[in-house]
Protein backbone atom coordinates (compact mmCIF):
# COMPACT_ATOMS: atom_id res chain seq x y z
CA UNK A 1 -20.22 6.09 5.33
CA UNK A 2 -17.22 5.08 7.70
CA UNK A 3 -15.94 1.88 7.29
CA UNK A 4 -15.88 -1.23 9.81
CA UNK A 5 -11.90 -2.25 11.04
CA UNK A 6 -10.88 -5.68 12.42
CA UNK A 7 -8.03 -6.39 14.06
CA UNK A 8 -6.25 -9.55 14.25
CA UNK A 9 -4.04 -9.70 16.45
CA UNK A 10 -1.73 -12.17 19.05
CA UNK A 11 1.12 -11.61 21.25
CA UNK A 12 2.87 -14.80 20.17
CA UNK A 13 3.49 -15.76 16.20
CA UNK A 14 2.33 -18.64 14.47
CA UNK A 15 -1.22 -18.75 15.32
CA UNK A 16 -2.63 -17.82 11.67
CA UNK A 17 -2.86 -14.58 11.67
CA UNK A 18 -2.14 -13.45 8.62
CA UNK A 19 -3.68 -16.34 6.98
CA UNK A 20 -6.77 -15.45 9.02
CA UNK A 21 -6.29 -11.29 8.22
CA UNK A 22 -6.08 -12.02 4.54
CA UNK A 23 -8.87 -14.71 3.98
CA UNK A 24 -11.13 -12.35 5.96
CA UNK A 25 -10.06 -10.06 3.55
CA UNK A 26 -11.31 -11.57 0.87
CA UNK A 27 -14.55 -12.69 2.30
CA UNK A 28 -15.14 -9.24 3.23
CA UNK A 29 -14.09 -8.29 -0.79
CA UNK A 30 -17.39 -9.75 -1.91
CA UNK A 31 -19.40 -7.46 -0.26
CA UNK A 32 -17.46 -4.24 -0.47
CA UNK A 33 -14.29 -2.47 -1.54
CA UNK A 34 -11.59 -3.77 1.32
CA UNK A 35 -8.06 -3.18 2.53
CA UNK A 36 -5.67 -5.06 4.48
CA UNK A 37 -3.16 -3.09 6.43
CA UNK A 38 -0.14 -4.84 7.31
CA UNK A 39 1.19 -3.32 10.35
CA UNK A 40 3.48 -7.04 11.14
CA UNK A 41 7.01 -5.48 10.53
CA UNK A 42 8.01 -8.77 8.94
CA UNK A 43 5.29 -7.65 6.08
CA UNK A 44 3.68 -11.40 5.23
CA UNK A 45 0.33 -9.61 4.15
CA UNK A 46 2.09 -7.53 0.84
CA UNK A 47 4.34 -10.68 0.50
CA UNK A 48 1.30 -13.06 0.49
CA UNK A 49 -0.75 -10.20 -1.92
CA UNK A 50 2.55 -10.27 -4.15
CA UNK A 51 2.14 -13.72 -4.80
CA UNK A 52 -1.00 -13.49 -6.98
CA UNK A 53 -0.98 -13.82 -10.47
CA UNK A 54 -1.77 -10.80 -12.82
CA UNK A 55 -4.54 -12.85 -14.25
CA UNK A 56 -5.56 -13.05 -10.57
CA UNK A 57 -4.98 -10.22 -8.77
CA UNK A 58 -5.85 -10.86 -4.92
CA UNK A 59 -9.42 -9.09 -4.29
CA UNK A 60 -8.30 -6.47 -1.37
CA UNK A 61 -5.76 -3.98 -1.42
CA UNK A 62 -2.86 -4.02 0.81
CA UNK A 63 -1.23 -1.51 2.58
CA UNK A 64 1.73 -1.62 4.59
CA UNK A 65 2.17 1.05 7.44
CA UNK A 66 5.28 1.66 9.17
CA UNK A 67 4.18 5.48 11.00
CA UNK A 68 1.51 6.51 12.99
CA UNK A 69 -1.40 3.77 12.31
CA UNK A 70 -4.21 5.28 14.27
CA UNK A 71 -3.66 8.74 12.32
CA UNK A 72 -3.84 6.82 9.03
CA UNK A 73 -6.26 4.73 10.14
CA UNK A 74 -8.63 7.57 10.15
CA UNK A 75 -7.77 8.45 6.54
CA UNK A 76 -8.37 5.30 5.31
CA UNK A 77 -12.07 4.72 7.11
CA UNK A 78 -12.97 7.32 4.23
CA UNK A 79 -12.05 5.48 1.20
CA UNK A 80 -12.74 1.58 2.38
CA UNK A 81 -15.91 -0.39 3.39
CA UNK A 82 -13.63 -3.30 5.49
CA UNK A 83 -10.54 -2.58 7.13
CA UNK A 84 -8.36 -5.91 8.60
CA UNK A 85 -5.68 -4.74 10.71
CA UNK A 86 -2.64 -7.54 10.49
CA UNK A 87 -0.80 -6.45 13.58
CA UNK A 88 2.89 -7.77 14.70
CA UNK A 89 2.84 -10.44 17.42
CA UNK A 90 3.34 -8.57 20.60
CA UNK A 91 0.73 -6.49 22.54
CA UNK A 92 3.69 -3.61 23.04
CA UNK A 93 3.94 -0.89 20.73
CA UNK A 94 2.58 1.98 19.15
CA UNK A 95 0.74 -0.26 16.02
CA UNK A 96 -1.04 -2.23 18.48
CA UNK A 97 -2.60 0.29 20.90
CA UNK A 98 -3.59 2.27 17.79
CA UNK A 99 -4.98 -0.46 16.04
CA UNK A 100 -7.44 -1.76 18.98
CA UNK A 101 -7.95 2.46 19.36
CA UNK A 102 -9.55 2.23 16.13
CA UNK A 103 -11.05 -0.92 15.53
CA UNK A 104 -14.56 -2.08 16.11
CA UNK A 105 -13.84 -5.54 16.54
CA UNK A 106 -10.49 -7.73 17.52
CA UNK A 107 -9.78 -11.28 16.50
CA UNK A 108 -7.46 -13.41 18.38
CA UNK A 109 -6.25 -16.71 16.68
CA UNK A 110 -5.04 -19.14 18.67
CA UNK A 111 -3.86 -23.09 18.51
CA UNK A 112 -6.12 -25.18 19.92
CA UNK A 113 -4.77 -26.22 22.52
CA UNK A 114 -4.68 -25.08 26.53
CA UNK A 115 -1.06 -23.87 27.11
CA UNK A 116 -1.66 -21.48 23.75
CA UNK A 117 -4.88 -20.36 25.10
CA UNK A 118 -3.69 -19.73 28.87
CA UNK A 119 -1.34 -17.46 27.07
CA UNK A 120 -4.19 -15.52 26.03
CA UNK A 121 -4.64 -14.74 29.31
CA UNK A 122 -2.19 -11.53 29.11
CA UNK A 123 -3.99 -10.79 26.33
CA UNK A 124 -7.10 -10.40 28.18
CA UNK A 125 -5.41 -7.86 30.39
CA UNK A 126 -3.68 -5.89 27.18
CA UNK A 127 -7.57 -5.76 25.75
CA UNK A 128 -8.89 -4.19 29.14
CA UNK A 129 -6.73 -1.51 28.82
CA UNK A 130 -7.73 -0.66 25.46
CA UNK A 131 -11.06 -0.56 25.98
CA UNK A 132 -11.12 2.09 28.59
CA UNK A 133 -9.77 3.83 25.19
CA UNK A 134 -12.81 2.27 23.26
CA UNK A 135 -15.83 1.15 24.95
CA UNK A 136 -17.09 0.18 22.06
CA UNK A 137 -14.19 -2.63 20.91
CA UNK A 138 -15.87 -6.50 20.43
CA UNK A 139 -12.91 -9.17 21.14
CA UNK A 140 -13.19 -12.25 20.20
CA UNK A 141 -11.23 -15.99 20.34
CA UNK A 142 -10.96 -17.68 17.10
CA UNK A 143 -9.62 -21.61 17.78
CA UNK A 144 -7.90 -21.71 14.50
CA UNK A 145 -6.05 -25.38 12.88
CA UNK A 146 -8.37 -27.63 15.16
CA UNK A 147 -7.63 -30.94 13.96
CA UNK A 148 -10.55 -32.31 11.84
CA UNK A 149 -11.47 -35.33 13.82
CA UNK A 150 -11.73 -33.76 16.90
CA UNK A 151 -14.00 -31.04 19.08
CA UNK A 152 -12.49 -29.11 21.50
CA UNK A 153 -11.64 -31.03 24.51
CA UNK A 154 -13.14 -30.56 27.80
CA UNK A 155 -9.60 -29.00 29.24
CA UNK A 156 -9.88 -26.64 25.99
CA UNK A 157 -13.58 -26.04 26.80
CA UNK A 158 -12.05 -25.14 30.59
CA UNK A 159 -9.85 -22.79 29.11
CA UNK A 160 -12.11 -20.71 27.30
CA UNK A 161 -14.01 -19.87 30.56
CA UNK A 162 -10.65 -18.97 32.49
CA UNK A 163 -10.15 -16.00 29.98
CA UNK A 164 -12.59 -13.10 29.72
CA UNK A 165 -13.00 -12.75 26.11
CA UNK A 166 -15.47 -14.78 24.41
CA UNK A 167 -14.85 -16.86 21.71
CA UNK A 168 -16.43 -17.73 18.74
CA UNK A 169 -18.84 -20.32 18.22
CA UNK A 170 -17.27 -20.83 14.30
CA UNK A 171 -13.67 -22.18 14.43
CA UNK A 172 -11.29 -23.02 11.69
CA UNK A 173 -10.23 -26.25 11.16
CA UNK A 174 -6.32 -27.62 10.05
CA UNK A 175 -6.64 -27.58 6.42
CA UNK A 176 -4.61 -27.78 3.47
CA UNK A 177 -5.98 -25.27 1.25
CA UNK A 178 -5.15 -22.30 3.50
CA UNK A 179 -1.18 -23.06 3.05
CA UNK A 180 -2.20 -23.26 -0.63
CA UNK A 181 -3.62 -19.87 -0.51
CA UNK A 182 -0.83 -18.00 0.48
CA UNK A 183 1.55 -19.77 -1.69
CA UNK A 184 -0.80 -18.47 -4.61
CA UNK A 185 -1.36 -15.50 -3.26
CA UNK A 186 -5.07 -15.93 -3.88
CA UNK A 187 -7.66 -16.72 -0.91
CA UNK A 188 -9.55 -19.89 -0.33
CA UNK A 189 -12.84 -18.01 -1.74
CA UNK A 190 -10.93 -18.10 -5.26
CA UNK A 191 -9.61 -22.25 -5.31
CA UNK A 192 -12.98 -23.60 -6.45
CA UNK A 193 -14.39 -26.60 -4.65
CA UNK A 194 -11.76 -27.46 -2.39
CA UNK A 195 -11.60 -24.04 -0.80
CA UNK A 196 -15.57 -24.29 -0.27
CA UNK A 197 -15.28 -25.99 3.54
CA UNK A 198 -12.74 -22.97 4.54
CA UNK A 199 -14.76 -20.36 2.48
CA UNK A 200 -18.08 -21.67 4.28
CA UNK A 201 -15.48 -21.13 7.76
CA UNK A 202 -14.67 -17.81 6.83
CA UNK A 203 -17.95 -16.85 5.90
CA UNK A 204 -19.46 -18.10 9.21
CA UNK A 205 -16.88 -15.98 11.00
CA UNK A 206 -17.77 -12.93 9.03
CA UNK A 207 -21.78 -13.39 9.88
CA UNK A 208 -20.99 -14.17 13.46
CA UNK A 209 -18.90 -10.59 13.61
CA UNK A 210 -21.35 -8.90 11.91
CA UNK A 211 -23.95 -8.96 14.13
């Protein structure tokens, strides 16, 4: 059986993406054998896998891929249930257009607020193009670090519409334990009860993808 990829990907850096890519990663862990392919030349996935104990080893493997990604995508889809695809933060490039080539579905993190989602808007036109490559690619917006006491705003809410990819209905709120996760190399799955809320987020995310 081939396996499902998801890419995560954003042209700009310090959305969460590889602290979404890898907590997805685990999530996904639990229900089958999973890999993470870091394809972010700055390689935070194997540093944040790295981090783990020995006692604690984290739950999906990680690969980093420097060469042709859609050619070893293929190779992969044999030997993996869940594929997460952490690409660099540009929409130019080689890793990129093979990654969304490949991939059933693409996550975008972004901040929640409108200037980072207007930027989206190139994205939109970057995922068009791809498509015509795979007609069969799902994107999707994930408002990640939304403050805790607040919804999205109406001018967020605004936002969303402008931009022709839909987003989620789950979002992921600013919390603690997902710094604490990558500076244990672990996920928030494996920090007991105060990882629950973001494993519940995580887990919502996964369901809402899945279907």
């Amino acid at each position: 059986m081939g396996s499902r990829v998801i890419a995560v990907v954003n042209q700009k850096g310090g959305t969460g993406k590889t602290t979404l890519s890898m907590n997805l990663a685990a999530g996904l862990a639990r229900r089958g054998r999973t890999l993470v392919v870091d394809a972010d030349p700055q390689g935070s996935a194997g540093q944040w896998a790295r981090m783990a104990s020995e006692e604690r080893p984290f739950p999906a493997s990680v690969f980093a891929v420097a060469g042709p990604l859609e050619r070893e995508l293929g190779a992969l889809r044999r030997d993996y249930e869940h594929i997460v695809v952490d690409c660099p933060p540009t929409l130019e490039g080689g890793a990129v257009s093979a990654a969304l080539a490949a991939s059933d579905v693409v996550l975008i993190p972004v901040l929640p607020s409108p200037v980072d989602l207007w930027g989206s808007v190139r994205m939109a036109r970057g995922l068009e193009e791809a498509r015509l490559k795979n007609a069969a690619l799902r994107p999707y917006i994930v408002v990640n670090q939304l403050e805790v006491r607040s919804a999205l705003s109406r001018a967020m809410k605004h936002a969303l519409m402008e931009i022709d990819i839909p987003a989620l209905e789950q979002t992921i709120r600013r919390r603690a334990i997902y710094r604490r996760s990558a500076l244990e190399g672990s996920s928030v799955f494996a920090l007991g009860k105060p990882g629950e809320a973001a494993a519940a987020e995580v887990e919502a995310i996964i369901e809402e993808v899945s279907q």
